[in-house]
PDB file of N, CA and C in Angstrom:
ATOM      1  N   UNK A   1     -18.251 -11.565 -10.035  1.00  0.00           N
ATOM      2  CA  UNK A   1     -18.200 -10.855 -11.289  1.00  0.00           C
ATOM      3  C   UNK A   1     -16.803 -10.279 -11.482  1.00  0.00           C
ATOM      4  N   UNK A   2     -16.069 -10.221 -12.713  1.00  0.00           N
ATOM      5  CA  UNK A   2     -14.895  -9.932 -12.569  1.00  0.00           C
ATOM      6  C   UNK A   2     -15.027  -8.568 -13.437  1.00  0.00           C
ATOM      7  N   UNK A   3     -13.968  -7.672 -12.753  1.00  0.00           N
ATOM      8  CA  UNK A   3     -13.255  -6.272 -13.050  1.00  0.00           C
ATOM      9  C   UNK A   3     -13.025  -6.179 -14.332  1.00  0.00           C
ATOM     10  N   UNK A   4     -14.152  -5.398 -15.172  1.00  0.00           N
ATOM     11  CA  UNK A   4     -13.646  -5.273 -16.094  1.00  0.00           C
ATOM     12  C   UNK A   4     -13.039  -3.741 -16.543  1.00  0.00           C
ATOM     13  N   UNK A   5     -12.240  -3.354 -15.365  1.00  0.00           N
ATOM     14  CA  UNK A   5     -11.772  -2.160 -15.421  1.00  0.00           C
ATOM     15  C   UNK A   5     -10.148  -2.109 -15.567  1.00  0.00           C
ATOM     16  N   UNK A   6      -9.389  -1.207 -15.839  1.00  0.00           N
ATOM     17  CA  UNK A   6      -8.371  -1.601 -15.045  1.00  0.00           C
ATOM     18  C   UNK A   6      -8.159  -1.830 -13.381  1.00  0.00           C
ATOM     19  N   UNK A   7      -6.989  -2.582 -13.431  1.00  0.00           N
ATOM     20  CA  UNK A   7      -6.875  -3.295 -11.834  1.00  0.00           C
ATOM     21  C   UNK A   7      -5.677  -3.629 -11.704  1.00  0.00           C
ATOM     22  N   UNK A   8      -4.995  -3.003 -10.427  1.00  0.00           N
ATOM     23  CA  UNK A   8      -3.099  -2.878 -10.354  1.00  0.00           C
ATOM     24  C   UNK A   8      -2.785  -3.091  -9.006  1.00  0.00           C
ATOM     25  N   UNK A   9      -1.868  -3.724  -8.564  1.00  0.00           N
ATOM     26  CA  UNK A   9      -1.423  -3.653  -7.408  1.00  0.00           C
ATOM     27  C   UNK A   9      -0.247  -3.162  -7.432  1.00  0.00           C
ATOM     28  N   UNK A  10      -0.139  -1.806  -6.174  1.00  0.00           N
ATOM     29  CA  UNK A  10       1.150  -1.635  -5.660  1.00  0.00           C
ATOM     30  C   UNK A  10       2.034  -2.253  -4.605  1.00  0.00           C
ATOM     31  N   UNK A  11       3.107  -1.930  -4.681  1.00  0.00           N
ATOM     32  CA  UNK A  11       4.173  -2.707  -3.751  1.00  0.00           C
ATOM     33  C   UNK A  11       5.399  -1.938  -3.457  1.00  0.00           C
ATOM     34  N   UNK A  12       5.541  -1.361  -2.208  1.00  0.00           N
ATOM     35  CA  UNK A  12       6.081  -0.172  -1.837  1.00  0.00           C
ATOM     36  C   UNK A  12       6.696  -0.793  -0.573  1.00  0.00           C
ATOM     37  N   UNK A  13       8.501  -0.890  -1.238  1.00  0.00           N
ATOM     38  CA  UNK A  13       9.139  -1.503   0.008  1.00  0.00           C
ATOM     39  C   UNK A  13       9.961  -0.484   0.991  1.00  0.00           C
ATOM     40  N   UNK A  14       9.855  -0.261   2.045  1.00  0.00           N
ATOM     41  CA  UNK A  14      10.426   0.671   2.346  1.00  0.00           C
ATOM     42  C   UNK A  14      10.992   0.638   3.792  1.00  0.00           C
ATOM     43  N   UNK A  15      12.416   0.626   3.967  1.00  0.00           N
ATOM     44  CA  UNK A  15      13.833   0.599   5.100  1.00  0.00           C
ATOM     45  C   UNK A  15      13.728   1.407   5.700  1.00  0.00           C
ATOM     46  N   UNK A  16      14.016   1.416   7.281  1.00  0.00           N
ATOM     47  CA  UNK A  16      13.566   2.298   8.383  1.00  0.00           C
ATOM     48  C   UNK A  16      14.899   1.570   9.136  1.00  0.00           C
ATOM     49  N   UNK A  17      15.224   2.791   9.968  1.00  0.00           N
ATOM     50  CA  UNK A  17      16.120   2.082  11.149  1.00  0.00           C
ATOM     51  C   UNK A  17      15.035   1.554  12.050  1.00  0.00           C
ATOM     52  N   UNK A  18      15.254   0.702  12.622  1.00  0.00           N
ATOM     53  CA  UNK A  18      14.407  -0.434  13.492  1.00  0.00           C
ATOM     54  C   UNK A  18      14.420   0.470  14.456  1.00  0.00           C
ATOM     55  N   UNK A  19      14.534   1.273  14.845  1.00  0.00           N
ATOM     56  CA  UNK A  19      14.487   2.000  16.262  1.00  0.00           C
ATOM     57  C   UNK A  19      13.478   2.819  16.184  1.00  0.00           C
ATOM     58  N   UNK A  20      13.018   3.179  14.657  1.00  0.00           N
ATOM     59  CA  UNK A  20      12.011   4.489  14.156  1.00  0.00           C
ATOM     60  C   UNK A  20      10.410   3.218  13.648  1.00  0.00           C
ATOM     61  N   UNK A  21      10.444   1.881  14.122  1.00  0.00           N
ATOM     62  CA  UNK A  21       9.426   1.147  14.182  1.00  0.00           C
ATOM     63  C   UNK A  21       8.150   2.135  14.517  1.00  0.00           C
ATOM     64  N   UNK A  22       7.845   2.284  15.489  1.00  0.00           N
ATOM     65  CA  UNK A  22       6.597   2.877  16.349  1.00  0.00           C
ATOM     66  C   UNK A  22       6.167   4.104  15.464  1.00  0.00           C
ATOM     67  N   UNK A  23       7.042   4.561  15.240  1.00  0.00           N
ATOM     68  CA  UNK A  23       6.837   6.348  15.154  1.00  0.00           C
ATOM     69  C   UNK A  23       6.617   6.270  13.345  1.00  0.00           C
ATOM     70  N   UNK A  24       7.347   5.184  12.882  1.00  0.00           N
ATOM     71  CA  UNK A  24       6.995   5.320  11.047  1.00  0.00           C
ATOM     72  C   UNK A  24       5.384   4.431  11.152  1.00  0.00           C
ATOM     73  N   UNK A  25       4.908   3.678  12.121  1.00  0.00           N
ATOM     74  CA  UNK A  25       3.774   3.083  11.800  1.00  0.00           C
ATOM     75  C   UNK A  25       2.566   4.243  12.517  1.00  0.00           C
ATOM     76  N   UNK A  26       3.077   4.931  13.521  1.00  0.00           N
ATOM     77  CA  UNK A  26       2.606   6.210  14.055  1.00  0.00           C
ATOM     78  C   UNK A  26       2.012   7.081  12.479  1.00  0.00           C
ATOM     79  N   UNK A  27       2.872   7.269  11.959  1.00  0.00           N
ATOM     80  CA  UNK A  27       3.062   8.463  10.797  1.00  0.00           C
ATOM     81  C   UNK A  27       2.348   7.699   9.718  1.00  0.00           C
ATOM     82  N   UNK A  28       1.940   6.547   9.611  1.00  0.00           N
ATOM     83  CA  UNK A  28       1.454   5.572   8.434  1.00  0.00           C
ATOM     84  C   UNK A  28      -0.486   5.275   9.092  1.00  0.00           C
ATOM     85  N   UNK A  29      -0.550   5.391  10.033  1.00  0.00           N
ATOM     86  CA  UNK A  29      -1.696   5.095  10.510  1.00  0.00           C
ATOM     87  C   UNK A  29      -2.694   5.994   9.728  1.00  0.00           C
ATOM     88  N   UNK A  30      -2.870   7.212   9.533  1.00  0.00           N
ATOM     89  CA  UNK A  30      -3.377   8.515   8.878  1.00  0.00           C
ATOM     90  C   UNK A  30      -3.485   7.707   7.670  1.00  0.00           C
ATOM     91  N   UNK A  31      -2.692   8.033   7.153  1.00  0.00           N
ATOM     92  CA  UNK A  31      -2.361   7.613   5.461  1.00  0.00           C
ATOM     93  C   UNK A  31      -3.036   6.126   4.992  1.00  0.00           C
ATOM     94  N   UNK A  32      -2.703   5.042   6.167  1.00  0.00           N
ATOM     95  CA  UNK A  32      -3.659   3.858   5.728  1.00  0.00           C
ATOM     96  C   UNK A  32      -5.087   4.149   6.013  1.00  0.00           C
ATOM     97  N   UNK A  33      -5.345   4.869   6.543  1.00  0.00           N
ATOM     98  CA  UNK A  33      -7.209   5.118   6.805  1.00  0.00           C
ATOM     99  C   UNK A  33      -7.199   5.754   5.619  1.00  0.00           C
ATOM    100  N   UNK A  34      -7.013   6.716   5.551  1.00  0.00           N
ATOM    101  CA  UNK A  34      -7.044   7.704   3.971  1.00  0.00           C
ATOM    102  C   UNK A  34      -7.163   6.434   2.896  1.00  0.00           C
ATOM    103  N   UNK A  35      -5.931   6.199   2.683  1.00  0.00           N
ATOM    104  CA  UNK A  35      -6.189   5.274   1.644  1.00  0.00           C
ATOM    105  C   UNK A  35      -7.349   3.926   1.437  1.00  0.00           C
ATOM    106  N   UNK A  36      -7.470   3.245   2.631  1.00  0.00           N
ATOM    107  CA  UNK A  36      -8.000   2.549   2.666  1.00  0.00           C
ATOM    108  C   UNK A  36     -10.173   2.988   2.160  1.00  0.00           C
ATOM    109  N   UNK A  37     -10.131   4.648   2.307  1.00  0.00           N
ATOM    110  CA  UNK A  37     -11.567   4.890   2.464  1.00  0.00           C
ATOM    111  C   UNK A  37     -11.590   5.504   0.428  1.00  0.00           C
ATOM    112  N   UNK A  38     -10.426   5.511   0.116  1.00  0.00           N
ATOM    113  CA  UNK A  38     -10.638   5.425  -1.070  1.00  0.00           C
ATOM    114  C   UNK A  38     -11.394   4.721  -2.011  1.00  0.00           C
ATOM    115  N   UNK A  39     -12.601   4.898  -2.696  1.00  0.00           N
ATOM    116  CA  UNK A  39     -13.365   4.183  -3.346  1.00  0.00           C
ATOM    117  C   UNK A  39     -12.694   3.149  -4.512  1.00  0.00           C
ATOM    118  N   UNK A  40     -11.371   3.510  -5.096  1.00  0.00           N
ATOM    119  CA  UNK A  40     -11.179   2.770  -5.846  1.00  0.00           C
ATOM    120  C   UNK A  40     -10.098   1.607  -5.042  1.00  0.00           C
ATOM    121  N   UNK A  41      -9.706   2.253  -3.738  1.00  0.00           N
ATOM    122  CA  UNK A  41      -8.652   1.193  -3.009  1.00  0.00           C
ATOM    123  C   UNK A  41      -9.783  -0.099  -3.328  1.00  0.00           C
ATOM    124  N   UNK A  42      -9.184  -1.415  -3.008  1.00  0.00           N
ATOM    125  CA  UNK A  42      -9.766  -2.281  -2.664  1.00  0.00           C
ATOM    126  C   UNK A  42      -9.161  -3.413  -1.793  1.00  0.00           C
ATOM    127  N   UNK A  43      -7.755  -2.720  -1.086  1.00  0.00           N
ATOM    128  CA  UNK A  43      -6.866  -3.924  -0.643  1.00  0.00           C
ATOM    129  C   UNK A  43      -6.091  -3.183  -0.129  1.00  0.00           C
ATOM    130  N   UNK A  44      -5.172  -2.831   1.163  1.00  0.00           N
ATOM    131  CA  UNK A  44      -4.072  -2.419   1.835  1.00  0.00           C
ATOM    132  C   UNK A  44      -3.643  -3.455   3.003  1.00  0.00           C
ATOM    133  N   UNK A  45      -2.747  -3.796   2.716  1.00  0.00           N
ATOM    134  CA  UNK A  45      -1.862  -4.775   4.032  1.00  0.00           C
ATOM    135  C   UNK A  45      -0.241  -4.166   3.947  1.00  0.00           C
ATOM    136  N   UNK A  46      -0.086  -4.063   5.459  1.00  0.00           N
ATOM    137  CA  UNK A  46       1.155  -4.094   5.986  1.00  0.00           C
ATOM    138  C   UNK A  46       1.792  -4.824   6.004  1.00  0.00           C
ATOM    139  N   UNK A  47       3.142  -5.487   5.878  1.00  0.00           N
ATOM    140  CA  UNK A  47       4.115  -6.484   5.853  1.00  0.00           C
ATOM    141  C   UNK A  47       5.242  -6.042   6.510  1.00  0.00           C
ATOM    142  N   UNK A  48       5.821  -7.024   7.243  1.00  0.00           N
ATOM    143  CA  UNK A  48       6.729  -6.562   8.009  1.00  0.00           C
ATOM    144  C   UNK A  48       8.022  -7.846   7.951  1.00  0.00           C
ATOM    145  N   UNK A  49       9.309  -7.443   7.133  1.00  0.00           N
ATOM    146  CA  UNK A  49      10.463  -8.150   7.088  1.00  0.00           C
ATOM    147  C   UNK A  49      10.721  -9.448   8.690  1.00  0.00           C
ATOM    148  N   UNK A  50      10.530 -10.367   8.890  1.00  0.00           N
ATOM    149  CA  UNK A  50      10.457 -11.006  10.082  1.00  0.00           C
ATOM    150  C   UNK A  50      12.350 -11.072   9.989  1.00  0.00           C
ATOM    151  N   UNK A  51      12.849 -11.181   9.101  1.00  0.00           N
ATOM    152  CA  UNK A  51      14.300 -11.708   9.112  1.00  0.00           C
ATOM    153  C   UNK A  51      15.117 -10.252   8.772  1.00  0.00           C
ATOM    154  N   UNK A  52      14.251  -8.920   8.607  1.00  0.00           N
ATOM    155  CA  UNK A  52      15.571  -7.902   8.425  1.00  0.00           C
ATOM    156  C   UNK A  52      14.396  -6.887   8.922  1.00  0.00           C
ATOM    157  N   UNK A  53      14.445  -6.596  10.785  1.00  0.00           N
ATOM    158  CA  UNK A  53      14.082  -5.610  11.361  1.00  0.00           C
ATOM    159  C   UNK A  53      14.190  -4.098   9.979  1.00  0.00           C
ATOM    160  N   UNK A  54      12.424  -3.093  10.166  1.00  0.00           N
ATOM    161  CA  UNK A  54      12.775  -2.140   9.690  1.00  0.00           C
ATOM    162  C   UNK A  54      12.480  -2.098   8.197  1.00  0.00           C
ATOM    163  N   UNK A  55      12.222  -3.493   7.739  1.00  0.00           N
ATOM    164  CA  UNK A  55      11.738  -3.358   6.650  1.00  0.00           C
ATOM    165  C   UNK A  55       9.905  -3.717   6.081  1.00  0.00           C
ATOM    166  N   UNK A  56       9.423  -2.805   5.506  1.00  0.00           N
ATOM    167  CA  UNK A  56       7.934  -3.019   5.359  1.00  0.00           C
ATOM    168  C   UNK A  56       7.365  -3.180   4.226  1.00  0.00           C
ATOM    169  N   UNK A  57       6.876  -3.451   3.738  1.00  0.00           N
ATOM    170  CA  UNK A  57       6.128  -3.679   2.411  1.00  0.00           C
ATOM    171  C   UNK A  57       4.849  -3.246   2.496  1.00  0.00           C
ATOM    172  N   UNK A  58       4.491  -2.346   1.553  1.00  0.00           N
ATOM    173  CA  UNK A  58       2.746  -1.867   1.617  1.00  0.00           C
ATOM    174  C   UNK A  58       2.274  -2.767   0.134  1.00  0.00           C
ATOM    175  N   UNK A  59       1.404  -3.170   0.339  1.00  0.00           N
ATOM    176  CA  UNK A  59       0.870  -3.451  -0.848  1.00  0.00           C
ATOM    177  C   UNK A  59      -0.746  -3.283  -0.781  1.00  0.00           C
ATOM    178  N   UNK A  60      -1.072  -2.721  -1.804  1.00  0.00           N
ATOM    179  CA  UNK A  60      -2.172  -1.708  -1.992  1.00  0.00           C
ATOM    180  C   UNK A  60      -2.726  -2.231  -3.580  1.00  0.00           C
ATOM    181  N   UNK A  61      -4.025  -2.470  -3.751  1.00  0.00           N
ATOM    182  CA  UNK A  61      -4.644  -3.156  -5.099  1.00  0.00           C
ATOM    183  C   UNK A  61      -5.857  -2.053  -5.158  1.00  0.00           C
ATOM    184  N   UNK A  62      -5.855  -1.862  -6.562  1.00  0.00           N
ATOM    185  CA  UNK A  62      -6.449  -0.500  -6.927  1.00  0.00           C
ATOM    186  C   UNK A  62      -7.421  -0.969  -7.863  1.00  0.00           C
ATOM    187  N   UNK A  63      -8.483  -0.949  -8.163  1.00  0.00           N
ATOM    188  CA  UNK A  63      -9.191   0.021  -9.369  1.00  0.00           C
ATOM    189  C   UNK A  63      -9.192   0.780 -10.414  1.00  0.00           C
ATOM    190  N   UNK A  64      -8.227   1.032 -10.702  1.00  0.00           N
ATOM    191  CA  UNK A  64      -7.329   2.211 -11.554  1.00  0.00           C
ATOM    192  C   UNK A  64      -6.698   1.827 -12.211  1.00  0.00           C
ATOM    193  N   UNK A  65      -6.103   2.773 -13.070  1.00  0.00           N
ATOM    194  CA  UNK A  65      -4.889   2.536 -14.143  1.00  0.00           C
ATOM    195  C   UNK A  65      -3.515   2.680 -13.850  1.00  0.00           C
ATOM    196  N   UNK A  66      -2.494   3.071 -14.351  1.00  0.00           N
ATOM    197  CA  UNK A  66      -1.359   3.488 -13.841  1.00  0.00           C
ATOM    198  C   UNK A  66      -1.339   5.123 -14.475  1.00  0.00           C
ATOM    199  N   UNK A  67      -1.869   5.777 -14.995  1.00  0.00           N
ATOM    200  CA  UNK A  67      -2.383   7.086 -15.354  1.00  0.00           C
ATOM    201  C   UNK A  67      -3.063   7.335 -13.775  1.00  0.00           C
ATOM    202  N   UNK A  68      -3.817   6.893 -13.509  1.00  0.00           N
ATOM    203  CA  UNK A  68      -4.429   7.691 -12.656  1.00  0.00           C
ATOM    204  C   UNK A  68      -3.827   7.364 -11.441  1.00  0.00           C
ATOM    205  N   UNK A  69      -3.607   6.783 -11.321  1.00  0.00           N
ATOM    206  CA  UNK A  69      -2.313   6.819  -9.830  1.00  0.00           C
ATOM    207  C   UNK A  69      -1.214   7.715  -9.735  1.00  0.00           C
ATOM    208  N   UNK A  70      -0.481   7.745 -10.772  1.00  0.00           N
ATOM    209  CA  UNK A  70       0.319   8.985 -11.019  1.00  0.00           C
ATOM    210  C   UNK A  70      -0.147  10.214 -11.063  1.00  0.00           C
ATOM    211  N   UNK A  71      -1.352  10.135 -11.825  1.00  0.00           N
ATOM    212  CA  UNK A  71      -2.100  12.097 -11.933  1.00  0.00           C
ATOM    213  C   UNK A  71      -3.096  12.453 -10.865  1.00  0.00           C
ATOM    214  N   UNK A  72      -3.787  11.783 -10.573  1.00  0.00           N
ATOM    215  CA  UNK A  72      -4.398  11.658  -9.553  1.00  0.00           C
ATOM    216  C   UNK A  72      -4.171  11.304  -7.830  1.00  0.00           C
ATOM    217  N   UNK A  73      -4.187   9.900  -7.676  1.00  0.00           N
ATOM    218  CA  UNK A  73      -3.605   9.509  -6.734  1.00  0.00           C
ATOM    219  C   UNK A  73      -2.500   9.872  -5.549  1.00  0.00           C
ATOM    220  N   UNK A  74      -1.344  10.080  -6.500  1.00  0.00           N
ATOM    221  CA  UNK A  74      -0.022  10.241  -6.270  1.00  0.00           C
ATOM    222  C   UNK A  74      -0.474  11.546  -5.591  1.00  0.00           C
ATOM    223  N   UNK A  75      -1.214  12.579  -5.922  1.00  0.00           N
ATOM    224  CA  UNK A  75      -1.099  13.831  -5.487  1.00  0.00           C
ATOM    225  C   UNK A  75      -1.841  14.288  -4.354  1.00  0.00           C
ATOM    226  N   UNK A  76      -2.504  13.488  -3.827  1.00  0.00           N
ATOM    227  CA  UNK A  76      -3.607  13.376  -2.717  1.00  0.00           C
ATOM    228  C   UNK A  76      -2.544  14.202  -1.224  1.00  0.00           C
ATOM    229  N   UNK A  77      -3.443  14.926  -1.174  1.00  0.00           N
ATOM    230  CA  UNK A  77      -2.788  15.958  -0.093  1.00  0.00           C
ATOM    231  C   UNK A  77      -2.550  15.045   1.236  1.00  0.00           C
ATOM    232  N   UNK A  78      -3.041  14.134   1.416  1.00  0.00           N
ATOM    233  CA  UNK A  78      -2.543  13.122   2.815  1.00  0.00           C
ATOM    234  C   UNK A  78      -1.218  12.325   2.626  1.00  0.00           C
ATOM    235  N   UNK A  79      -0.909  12.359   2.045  1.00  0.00           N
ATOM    236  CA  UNK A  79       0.987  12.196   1.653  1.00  0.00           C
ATOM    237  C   UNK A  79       1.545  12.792   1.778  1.00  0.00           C
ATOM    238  N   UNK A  80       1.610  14.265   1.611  1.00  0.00           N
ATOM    239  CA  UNK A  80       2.382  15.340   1.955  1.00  0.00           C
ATOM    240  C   UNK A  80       2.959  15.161   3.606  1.00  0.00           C
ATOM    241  N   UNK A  81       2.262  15.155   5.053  1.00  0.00           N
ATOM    242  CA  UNK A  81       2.438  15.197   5.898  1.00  0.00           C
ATOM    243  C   UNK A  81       3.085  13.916   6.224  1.00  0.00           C
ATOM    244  N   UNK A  82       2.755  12.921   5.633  1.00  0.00           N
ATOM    245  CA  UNK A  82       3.349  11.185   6.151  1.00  0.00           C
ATOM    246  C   UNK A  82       4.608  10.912   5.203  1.00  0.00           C
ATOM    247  N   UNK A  83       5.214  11.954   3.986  1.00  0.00           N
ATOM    248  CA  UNK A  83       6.158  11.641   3.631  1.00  0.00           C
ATOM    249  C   UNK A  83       7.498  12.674   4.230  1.00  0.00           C
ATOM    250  N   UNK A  84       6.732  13.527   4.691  1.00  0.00           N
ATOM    251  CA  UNK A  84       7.816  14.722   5.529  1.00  0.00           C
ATOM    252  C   UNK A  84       7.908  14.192   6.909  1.00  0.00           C
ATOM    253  N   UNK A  85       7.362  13.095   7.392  1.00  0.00           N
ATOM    254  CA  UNK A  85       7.628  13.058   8.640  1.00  0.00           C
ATOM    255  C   UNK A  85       8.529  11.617   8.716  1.00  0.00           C
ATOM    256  N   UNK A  86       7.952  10.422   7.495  1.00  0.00           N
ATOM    257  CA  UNK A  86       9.092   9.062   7.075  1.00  0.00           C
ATOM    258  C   UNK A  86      10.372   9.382   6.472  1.00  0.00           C
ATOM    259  N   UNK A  87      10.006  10.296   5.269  1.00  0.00           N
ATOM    260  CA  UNK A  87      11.312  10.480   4.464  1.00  0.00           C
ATOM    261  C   UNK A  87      12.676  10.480   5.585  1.00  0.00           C
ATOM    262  N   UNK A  88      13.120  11.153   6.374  1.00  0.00           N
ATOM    263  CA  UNK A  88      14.037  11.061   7.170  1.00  0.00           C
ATOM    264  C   UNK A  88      14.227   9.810   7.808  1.00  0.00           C
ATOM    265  N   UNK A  89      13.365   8.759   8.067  1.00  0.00           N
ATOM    266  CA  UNK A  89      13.812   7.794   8.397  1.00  0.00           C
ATOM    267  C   UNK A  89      14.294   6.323   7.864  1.00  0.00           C
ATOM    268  N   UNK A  90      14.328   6.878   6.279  1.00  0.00           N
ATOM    269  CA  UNK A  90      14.699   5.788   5.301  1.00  0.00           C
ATOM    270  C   UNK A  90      16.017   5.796   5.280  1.00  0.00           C
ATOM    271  N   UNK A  91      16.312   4.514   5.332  1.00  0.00           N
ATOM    272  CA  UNK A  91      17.665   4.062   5.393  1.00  0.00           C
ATOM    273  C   UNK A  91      18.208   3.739   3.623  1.00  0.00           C
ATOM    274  N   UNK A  92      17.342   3.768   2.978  1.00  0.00           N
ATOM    275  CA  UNK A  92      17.125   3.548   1.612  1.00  0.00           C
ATOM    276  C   UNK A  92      16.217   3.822   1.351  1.00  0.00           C
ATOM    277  N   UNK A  93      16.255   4.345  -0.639  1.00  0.00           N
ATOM    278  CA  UNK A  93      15.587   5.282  -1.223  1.00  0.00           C
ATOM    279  C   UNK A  93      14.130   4.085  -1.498  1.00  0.00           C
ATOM    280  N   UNK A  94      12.904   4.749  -1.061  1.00  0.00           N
ATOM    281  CA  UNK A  94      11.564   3.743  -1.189  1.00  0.00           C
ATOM    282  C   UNK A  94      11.687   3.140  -2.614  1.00  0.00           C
ATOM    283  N   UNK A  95      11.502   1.638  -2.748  1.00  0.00           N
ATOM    284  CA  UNK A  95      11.527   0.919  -3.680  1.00  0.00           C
ATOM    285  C   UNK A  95      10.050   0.551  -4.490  1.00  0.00           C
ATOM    286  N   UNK A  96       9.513   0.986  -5.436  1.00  0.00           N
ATOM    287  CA  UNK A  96       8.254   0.793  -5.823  1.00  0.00           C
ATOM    288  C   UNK A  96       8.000  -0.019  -7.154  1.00  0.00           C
ATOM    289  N   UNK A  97       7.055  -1.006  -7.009  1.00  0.00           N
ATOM    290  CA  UNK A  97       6.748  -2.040  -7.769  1.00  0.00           C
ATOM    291  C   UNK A  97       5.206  -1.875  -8.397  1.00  0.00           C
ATOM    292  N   UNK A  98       4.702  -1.768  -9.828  1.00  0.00           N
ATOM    293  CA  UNK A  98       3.501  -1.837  -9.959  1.00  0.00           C
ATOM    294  C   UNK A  98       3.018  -2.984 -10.737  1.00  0.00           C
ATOM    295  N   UNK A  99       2.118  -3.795 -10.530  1.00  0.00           N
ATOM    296  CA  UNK A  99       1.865  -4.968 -11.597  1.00  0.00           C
ATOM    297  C   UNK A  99       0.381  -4.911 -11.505  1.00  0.00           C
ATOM    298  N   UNK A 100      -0.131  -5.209 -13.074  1.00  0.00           N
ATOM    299  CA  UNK A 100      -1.382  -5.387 -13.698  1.00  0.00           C
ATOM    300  C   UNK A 100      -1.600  -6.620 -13.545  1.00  0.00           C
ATOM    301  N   UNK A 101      -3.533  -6.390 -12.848  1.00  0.00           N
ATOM    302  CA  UNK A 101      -3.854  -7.503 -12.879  1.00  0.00           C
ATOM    303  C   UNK A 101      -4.253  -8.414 -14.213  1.00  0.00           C
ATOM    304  N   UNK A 102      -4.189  -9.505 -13.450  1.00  0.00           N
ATOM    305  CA  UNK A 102      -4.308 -10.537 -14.979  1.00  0.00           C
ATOM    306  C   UNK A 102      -5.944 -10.454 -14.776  1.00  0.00           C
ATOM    307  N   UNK A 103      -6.840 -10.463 -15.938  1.00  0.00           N
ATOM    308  CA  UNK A 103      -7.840 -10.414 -16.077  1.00  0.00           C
ATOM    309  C   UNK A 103      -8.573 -11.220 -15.648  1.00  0.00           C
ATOM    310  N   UNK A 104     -10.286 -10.957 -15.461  1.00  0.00           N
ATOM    311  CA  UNK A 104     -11.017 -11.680 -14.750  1.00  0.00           C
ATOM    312  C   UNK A 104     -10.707 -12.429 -13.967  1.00  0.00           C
ATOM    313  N   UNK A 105     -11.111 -13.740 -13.338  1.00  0.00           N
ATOM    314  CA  UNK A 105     -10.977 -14.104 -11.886  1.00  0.00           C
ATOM    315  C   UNK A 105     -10.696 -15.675 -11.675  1.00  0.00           C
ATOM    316  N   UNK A 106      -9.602 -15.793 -12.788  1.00  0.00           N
ATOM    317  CA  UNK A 106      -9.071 -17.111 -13.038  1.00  0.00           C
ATOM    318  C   UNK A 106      -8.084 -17.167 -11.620  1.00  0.00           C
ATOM    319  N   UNK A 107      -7.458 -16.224 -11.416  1.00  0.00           N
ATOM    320  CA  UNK A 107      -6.053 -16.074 -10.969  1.00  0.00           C
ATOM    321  C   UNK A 107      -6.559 -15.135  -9.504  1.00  0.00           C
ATOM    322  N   UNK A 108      -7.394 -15.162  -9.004  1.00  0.00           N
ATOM    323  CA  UNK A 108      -7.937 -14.374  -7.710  1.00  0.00           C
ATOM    324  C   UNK A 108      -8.368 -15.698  -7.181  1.00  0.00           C
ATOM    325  N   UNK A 109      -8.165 -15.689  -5.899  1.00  0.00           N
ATOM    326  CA  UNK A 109      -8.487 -16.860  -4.676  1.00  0.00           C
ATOM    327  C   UNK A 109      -8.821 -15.629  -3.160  1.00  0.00           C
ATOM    328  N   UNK A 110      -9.472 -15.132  -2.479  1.00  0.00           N
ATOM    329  CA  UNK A 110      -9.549 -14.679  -1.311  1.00  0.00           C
ATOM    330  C   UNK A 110     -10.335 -15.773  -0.191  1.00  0.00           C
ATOM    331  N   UNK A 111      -9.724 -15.983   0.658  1.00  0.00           N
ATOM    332  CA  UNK A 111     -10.596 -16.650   1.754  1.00  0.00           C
ATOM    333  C   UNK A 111     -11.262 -15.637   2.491  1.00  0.00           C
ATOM    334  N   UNK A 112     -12.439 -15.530   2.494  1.00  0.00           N
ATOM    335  CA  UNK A 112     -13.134 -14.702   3.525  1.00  0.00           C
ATOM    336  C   UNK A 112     -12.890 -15.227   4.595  1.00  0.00           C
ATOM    337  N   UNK A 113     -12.592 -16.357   5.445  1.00  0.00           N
ATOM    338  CA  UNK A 113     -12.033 -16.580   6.570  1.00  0.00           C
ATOM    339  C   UNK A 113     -10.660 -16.132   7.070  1.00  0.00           C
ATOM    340  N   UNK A 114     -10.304 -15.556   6.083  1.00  0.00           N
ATOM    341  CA  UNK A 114      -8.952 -15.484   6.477  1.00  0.00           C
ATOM    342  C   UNK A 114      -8.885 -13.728   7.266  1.00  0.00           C
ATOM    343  N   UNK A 115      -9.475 -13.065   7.463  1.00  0.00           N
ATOM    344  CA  UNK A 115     -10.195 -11.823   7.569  1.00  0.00           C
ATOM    345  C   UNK A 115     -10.922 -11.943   8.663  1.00  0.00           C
ATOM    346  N   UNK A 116     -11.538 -12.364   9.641  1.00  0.00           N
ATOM    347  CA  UNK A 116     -12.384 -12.829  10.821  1.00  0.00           C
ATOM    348  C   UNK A 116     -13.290 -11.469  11.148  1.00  0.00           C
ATOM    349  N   UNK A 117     -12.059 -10.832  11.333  1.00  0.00           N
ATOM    350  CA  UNK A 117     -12.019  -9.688  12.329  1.00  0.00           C
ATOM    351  C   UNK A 117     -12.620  -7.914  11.178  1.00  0.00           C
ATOM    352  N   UNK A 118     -13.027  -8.654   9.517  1.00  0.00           N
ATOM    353  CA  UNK A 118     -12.903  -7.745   9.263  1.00  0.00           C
ATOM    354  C   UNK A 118     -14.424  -7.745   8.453  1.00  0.00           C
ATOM    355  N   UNK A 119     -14.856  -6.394   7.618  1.00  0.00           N
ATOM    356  CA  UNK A 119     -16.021  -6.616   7.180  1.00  0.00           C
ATOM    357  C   UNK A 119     -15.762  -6.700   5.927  1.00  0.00           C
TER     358      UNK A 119
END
């Protein structure tokens, strides 16, 4: 059945000195459970630059509008602690991307196999 709500994915690229690896995915662990138990989340994956150590990509697919990510979302008290403890380790200012999904489910493909390990 396709979403007939709004539906957005974020894309949040963000530069770390490669040495602060452990300790920014340390500080991100919190924040992806949080997010992930969000009722309107419906998607969080980590990405990790294979050719430029230090760089990550979150991309996160929502339920929502771009109103409510900003008024809502954005303000969720579990960011506060995971951006005071990354912010210092950006080597560059976080780069953020939002795009609307294209409607109904012409343009959606998921392999449930591709997931094994997940429910």
């Amino acid at each position: 059945m396709a979403n007939s709500g709004p539906s957005l994915s974020v894309h949040v690229k963000i530069t770390i000195d490669p040495s602060d690896t452990e300790a920014f995915l340390k500080a991100l662990q919190p924040t992806y459970e949080a997010v992930t138990a969000e009722p309107l989340n419906t998607f969080f994956e980590v990405y990790q630059d294979a050719r430029t150590p230090g760089v990550f990509k979150l991309v996160e697919n929502w339920d929502a509008s771009v109103e409510y990510m900003r008024t809502v979302q954005e303000k969720k008290e579990y960011y506060k602690e995971y951006f005071e403890i990354t912010k210092p380790m950006y080597k560059k200012p976080l780069e953020l991307e939002i795009y609307t999904r294209m409607p109904g489910n012409e343009w959606v493909s998921v392999r449930k196999d591709a997931y094994p390990d997940r429910e």
